[in-house]
Protein backbone atom coordinates (compact mmCIF):
# COMPACT_ATOMS: atom_id res chain seq x y z
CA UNK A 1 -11.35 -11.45 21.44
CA UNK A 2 -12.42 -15.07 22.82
CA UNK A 3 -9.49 -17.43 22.56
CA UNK A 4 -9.70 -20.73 20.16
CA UNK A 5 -11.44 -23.95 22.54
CA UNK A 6 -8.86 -26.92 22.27
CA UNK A 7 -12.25 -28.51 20.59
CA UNK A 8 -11.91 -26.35 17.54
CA UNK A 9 -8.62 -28.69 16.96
CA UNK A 10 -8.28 -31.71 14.75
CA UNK A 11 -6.04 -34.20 14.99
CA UNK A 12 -4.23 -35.79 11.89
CA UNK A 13 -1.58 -37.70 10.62
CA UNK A 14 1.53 -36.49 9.89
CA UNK A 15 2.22 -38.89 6.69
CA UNK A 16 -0.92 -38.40 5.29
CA UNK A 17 -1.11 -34.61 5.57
CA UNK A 18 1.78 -34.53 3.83
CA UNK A 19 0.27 -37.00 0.79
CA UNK A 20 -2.55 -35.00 0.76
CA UNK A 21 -0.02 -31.53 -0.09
CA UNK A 22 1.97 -33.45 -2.21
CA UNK A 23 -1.11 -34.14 -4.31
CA UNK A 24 -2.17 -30.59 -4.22
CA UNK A 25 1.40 -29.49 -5.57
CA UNK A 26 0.86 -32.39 -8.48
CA UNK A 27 -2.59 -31.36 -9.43
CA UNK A 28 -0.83 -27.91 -9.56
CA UNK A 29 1.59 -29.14 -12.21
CA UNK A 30 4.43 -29.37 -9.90
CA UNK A 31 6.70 -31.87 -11.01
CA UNK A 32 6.91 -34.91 -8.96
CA UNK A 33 10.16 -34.00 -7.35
CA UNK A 34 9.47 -30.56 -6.85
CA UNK A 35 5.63 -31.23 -5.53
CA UNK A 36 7.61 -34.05 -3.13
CA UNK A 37 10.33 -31.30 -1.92
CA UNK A 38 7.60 -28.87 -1.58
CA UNK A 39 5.67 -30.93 0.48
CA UNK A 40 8.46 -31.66 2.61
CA UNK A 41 9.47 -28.22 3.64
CA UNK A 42 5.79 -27.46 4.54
CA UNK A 43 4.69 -30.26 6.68
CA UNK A 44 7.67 -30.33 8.60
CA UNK A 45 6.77 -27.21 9.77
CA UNK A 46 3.79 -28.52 11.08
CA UNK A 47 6.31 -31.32 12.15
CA UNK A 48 8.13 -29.45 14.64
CA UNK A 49 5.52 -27.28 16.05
CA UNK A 50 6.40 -24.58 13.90
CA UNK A 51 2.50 -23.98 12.75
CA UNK A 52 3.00 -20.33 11.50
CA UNK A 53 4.80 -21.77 8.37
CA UNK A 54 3.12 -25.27 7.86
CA UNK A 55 -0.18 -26.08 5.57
CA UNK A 56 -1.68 -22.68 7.06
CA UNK A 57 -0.20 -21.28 4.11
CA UNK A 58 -1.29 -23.96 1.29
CA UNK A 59 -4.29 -22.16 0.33
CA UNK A 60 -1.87 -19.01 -0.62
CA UNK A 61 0.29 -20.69 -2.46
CA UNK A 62 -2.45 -22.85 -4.44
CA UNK A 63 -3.53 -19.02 -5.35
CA UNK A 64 0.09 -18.14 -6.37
CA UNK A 65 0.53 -20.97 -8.62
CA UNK A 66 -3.34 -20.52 -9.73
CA UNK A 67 -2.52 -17.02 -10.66
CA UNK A 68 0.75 -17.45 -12.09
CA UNK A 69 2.65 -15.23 -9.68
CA UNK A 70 5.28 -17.98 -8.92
CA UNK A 71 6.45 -20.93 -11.20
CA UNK A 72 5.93 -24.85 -10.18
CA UNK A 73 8.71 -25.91 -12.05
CA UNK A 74 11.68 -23.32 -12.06
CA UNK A 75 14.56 -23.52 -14.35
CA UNK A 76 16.97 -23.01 -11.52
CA UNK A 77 20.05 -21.47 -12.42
CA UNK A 78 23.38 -20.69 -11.34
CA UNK A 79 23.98 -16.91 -12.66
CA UNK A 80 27.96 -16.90 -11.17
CA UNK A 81 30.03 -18.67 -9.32
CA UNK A 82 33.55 -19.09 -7.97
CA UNK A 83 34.59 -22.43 -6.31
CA UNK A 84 32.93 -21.60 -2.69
CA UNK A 85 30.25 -19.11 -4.07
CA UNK A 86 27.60 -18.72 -6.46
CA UNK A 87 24.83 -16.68 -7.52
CA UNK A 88 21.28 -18.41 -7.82
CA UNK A 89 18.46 -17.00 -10.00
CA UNK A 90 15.39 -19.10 -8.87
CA UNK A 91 13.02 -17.80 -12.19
CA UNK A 92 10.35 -16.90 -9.82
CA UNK A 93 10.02 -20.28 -8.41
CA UNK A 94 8.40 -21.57 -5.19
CA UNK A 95 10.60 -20.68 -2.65
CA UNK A 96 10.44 -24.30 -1.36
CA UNK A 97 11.71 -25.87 -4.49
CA UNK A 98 14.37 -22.91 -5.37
CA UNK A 99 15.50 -23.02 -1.26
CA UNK A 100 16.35 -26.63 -1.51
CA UNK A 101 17.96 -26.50 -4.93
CA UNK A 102 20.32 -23.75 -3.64
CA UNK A 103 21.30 -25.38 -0.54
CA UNK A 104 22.17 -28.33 -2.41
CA UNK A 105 24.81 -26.19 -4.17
CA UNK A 106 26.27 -24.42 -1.09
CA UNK A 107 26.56 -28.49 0.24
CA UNK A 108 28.35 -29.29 -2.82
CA UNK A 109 30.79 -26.70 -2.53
CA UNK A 110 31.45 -26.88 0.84
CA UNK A 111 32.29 -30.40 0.49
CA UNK A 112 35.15 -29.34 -2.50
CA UNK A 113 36.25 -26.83 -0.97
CA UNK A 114 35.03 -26.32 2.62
CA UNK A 115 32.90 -23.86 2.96
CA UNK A 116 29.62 -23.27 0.18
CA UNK A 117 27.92 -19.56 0.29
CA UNK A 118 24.56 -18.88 -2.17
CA UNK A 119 22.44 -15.81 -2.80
CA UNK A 120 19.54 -16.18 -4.66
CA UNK A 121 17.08 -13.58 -6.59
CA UNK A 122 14.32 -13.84 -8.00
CA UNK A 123 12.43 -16.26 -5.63
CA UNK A 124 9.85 -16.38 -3.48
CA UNK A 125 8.66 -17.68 0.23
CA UNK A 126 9.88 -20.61 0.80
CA UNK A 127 8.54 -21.92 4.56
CA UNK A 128 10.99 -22.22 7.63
CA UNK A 129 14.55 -20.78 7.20
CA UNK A 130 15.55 -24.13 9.62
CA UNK A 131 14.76 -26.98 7.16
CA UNK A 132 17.53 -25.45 4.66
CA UNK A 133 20.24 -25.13 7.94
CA UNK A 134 19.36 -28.88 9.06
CA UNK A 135 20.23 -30.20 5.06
CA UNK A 136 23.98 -29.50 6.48
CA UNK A 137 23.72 -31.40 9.67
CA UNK A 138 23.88 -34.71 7.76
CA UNK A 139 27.07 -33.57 5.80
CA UNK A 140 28.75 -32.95 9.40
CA UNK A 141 28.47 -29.30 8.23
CA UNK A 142 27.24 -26.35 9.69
CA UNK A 143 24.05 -24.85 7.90
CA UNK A 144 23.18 -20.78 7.41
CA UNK A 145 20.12 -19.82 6.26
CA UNK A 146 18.27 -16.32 5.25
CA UNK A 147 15.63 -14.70 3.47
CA UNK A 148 14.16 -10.97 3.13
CA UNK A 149 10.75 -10.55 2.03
CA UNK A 150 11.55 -8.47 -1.43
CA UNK A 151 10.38 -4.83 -1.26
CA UNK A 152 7.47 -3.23 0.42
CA UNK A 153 7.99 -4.82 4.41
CA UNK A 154 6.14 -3.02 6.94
CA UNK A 155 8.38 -2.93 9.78
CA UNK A 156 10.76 0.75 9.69
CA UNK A 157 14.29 1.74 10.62
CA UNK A 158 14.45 2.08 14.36
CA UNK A 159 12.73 5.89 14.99
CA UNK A 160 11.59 5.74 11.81
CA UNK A 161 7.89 5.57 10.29
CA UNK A 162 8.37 4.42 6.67
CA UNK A 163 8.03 0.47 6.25
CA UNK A 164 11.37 -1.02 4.84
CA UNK A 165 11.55 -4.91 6.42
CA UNK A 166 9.80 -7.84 6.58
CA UNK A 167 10.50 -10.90 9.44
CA UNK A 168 13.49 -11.18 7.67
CA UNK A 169 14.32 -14.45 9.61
CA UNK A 170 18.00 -16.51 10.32
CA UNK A 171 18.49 -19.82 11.04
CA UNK A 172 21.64 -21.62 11.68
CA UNK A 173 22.45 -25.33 12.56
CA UNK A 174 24.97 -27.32 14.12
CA UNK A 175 25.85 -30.73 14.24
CA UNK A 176 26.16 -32.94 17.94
CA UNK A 177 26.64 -36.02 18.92
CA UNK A 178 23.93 -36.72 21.18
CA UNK A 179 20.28 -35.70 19.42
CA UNK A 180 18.90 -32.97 19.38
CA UNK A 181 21.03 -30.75 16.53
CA UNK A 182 21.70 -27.21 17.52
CA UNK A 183 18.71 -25.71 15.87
CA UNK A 184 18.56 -21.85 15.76
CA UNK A 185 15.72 -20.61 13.81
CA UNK A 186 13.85 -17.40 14.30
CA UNK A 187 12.63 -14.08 12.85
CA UNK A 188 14.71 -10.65 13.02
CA UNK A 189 11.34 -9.15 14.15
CA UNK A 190 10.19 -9.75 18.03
CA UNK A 191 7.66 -12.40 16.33
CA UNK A 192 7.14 -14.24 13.01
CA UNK A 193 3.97 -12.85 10.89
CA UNK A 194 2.61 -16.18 10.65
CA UNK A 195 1.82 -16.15 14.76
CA UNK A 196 0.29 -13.05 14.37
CA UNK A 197 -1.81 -14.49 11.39
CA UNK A 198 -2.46 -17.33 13.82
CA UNK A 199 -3.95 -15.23 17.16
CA UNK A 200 -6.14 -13.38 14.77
CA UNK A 201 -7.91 -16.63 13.29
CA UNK A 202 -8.20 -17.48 16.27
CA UNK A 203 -9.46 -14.43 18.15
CA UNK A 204 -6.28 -14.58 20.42
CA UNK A 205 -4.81 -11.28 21.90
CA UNK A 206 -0.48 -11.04 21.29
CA UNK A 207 1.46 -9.37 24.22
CA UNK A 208 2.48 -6.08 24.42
CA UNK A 209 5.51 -5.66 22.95
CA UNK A 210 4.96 -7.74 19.50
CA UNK A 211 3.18 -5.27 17.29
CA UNK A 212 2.50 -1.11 17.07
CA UNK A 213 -0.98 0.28 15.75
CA UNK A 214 -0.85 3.14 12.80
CA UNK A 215 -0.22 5.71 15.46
CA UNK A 216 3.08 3.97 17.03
CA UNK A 217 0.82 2.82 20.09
CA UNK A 218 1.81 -0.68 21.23
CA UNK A 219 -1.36 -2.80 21.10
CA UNK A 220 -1.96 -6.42 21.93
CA UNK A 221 -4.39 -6.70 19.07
CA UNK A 222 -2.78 -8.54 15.80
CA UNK A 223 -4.64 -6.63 13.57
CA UNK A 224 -2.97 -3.26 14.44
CA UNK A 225 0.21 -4.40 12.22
CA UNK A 226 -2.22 -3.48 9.27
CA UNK A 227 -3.74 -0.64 8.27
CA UNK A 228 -0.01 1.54 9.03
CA UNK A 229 0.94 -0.54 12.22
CA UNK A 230 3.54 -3.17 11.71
CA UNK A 231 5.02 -5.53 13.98
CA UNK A 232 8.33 -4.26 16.02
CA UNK A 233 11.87 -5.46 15.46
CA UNK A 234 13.54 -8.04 17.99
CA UNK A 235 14.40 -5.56 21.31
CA UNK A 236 11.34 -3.62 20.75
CA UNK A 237 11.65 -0.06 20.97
CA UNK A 238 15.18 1.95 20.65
CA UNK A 239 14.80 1.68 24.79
CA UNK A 240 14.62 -2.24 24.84
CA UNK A 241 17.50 -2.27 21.87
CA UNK A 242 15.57 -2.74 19.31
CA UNK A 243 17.99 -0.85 17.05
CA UNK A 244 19.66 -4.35 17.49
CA UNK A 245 16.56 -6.29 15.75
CA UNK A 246 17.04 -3.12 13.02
CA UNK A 247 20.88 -4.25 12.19
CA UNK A 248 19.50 -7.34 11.82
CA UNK A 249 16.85 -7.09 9.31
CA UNK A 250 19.45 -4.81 7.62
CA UNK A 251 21.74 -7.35 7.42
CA UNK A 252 19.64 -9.75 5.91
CA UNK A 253 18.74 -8.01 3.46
CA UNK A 254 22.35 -7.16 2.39
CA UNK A 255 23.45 -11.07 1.90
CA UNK A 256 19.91 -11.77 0.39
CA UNK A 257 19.18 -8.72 -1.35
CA UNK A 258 21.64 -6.62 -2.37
CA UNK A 259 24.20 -9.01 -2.51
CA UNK A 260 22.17 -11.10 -4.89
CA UNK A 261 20.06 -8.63 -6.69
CA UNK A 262 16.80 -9.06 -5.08
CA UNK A 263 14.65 -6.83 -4.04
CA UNK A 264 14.78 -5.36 -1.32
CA UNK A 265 12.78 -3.02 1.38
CA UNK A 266 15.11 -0.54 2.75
CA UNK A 267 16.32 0.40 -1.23
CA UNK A 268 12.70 2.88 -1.11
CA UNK A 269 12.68 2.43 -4.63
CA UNK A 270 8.90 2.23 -4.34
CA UNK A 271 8.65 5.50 -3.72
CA UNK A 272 9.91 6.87 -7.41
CA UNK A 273 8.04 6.28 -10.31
CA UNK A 274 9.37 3.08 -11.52
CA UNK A 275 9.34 1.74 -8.31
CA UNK A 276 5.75 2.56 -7.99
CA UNK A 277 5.05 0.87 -11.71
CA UNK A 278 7.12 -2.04 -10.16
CA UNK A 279 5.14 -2.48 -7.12
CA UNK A 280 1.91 -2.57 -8.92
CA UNK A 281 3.14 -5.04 -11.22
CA UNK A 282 3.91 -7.41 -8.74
CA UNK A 283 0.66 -7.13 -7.23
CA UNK A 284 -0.73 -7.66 -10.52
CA UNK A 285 0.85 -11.00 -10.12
CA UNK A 286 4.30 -11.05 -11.17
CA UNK A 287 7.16 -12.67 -9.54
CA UNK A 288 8.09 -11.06 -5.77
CA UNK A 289 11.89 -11.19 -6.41
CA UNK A 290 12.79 -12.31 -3.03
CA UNK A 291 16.17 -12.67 -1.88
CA UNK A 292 17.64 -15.89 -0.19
CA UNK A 293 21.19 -16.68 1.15
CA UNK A 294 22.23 -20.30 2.44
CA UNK A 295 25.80 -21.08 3.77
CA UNK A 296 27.48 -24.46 4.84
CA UNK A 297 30.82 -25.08 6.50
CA UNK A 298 32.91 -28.13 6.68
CA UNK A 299 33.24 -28.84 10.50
CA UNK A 300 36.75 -30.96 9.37
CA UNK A 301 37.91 -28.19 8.00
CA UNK A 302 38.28 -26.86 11.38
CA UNK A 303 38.97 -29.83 13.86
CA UNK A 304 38.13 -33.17 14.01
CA UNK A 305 34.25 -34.02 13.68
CA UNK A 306 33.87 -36.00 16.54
CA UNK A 307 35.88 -33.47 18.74
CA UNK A 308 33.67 -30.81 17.82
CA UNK A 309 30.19 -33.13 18.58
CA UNK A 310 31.81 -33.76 21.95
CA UNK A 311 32.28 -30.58 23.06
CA UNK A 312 28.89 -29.48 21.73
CA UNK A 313 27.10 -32.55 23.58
CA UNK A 314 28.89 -30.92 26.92
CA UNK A 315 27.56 -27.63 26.50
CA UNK A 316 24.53 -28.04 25.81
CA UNK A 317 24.75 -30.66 28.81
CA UNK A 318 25.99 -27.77 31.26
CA UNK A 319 23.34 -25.31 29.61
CA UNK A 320 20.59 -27.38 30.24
CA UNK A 321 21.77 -28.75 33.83
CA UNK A 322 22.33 -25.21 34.90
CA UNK A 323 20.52 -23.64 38.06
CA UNK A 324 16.72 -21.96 36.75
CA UNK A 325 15.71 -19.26 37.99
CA UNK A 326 11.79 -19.34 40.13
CA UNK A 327 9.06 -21.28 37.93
CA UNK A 328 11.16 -22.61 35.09
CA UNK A 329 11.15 -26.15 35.22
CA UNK A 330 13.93 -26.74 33.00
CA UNK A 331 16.20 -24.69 30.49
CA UNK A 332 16.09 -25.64 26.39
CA UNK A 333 18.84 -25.26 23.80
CA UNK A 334 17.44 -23.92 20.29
CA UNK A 335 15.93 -27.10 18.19
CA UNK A 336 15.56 -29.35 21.72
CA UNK A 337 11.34 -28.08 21.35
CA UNK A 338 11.12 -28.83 17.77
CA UNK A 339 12.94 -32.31 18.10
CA UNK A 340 10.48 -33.39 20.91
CA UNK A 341 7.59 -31.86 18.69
CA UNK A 342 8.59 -34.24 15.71
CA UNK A 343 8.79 -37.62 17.58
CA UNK A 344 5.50 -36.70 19.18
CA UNK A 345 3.48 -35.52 16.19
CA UNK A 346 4.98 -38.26 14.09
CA UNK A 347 3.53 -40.99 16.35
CA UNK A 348 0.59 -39.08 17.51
CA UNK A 349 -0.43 -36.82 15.32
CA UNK A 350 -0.68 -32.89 14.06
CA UNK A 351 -3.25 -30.82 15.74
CA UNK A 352 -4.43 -28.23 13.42
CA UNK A 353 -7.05 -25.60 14.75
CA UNK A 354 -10.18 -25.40 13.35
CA UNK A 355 -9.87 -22.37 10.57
CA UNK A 356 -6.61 -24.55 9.25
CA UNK A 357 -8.53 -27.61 8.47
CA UNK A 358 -11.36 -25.88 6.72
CA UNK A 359 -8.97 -24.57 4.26
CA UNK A 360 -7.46 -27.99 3.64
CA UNK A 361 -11.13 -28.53 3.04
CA UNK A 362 -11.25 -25.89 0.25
CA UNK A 363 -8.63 -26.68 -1.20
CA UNK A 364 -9.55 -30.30 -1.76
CA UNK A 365 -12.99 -29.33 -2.83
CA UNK A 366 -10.93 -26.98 -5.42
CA UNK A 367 -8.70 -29.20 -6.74
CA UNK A 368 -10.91 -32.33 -6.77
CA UNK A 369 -8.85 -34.27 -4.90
CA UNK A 370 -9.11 -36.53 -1.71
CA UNK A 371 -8.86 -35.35 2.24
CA UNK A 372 -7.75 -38.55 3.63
CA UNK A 373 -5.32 -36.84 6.48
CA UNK A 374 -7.78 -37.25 10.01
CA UNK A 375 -6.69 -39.89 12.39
């Protein structure tokens, strides 16, 4: 496959991109609110660099809300709750609008009582797990984020073959006093779908390692996750520890799944009848049920807040002043990328390949609405 030129890119604003989705969300029937928060959570994606979950994805979910598979406008409710937890039924939103909504409460009850904890059912995908985490940073709070993928993931228990789990992906965040945030964001699997979704439209080999073909052959061909293949959990192979990776998409979906009610892979429930009749419903279009959980702790309930910023700003100081091995010309704490990302694409703008910006093309054209986004 013959890699993506860097002139198949365009170049565009960051501000304007993300008029141009919030007007797509609108013309959708998104509330203004909602279409604004939706908006948000996608183009920061593209934001911080983060292009597997950015306005790639519009076109699906303009065919989601087209459909009716997921809800613009959610009646977002709180199921049950105790003071520092609460159950969140997001009525088949978008995930975007029900992920912010339920962080919002976990904030809110971490500031009464310390610490907030939410699991939500009955949503759907809702863009980077990080941009729920960093709503705590400004609260002096520590942020938790997680979602499964509802039922039907491809990737199987380790020396398995049945598909239970999807990226299943964790973020957490922590405050400091010196930008960059502590910014931990990333998949359960060895690599986010969305960057396999990315070297195929581009005709990009992955490396060895990321994803196994239908006969359990490592390939460096995205494509081999379909079709049987599916992409391999973080550690690889039960060599490399990927039985690690396994507790870890396991885990996820406990606190988003089970604990909430969603649906989830590993239940097999697919494979019965019902599950069968439930599993072509929801390809028929109805809701995904996917599970979410968000957390946020009070950093004063622990010490003082500018104690703990300190001490953070001096480890990540000794972590990145440390001695680097051959060829690495300097050593990054999780979010330092993304932060540089933002203040660069913000003042110079987002490149988006070539497939990307045809698709904000279609959509346009399908919505009747402008494409005012190229710098």
């Amino acid at each position: 496959m013959a890699p993506e030129s860097a002139d198949d890119s365009v170049l565009v604003d960051a501000r304007r991109l993300e008029r141009f989705v919030f007007t797509a969300f609108s013309a959708l029937g998104l509330s203004e609110s909602n279409a604004r928060d939706a908006a948000d959570v996608l183009v920061k994606s593209d934001v911080y660099g983060i292009e597997s979950h950015g306005v790639p994805r519009l076109a699906g979910y303009v065919g989601r809300l087209r459909n009716g598979s997921i809800e613009g406008n959610p009646e977002v409710v709180v199921v049950h709750e105790l003071p520092s937890t609460a159950l969140v039924d997001g009525a088949n939103g978008v995930g975007m609008v029900v992920g912010k909504r339920a962080m919002e409460i976990a904030i809110r009850k971490a500031e009464a009582t310390g610490a907030g904890f939410v699991s939500v059912r009955n949503s759907s995908h809702f863009g980077i797990a990080g941009y729920y985490a960093r709503m705590a940073l400004e609260h002096d709070m520590i942020g938790f984020c997680m979602t499964n993928v509802g039922s039907g993931g491809a990737t199987p228990a380790t020396g398995g073959r049945t598909g239970f789990f999807g990226t299943n992906p964790i973020a957490v965040a922590a405050p400091t006093g010196t930008p960059p945030a502590f910014v931990m964001d990333f998949a359960t699997t060895v690599v986010a779908s969305g960057k396999l979704q990315i070297a195929q439209r581009r005709g990009q080999e992955v490396p060895l390692g990321w994803v196994v073909d239908s006969e359990g052959n490592q390939s460096t061909n995205p494509a081999d996750r379909h079709g049987g293949g599916y992409i391999l959990p973080l550690g690889g192979m039960r060599e490399t520890s990927g039985h690690k990776g396994y507790g870890l998409l396991l885990l996820v979906d406990i606190l988003s799944g089970v604990l909430s009610g969603a649906a989830v892979g590993a239940t097999a429930t697919k494979l019965t009848p019902e599950g069968a009749r439930a599993e072509q419903a929801r390809s028929d279009g109805a809701g995904s049920n996917t599970g979410h959980f968000f957390g946020a702790l009070r950093v004063d309930g622990f010490r003082p807040v500018d104690e703990f910023k300190a001490q953070m700003d001096e480890m990540m100081s000794v972590i990145r002043g440390s001695e680097r091995l051959p060829g690495w010309e300097r050593i990054f704490v999780h979010g330092e990328p993304e932060w540089e990302a933002e203040r660069d694409r913000l003042e110079n703008g987002i490149p988006l390949d070539r497939p990307t910006y045809d698709s904000l093309v279609k959509v346009a054209k399908d919505l009747d609405i402008p494409l005012d986004v190229d710098l």
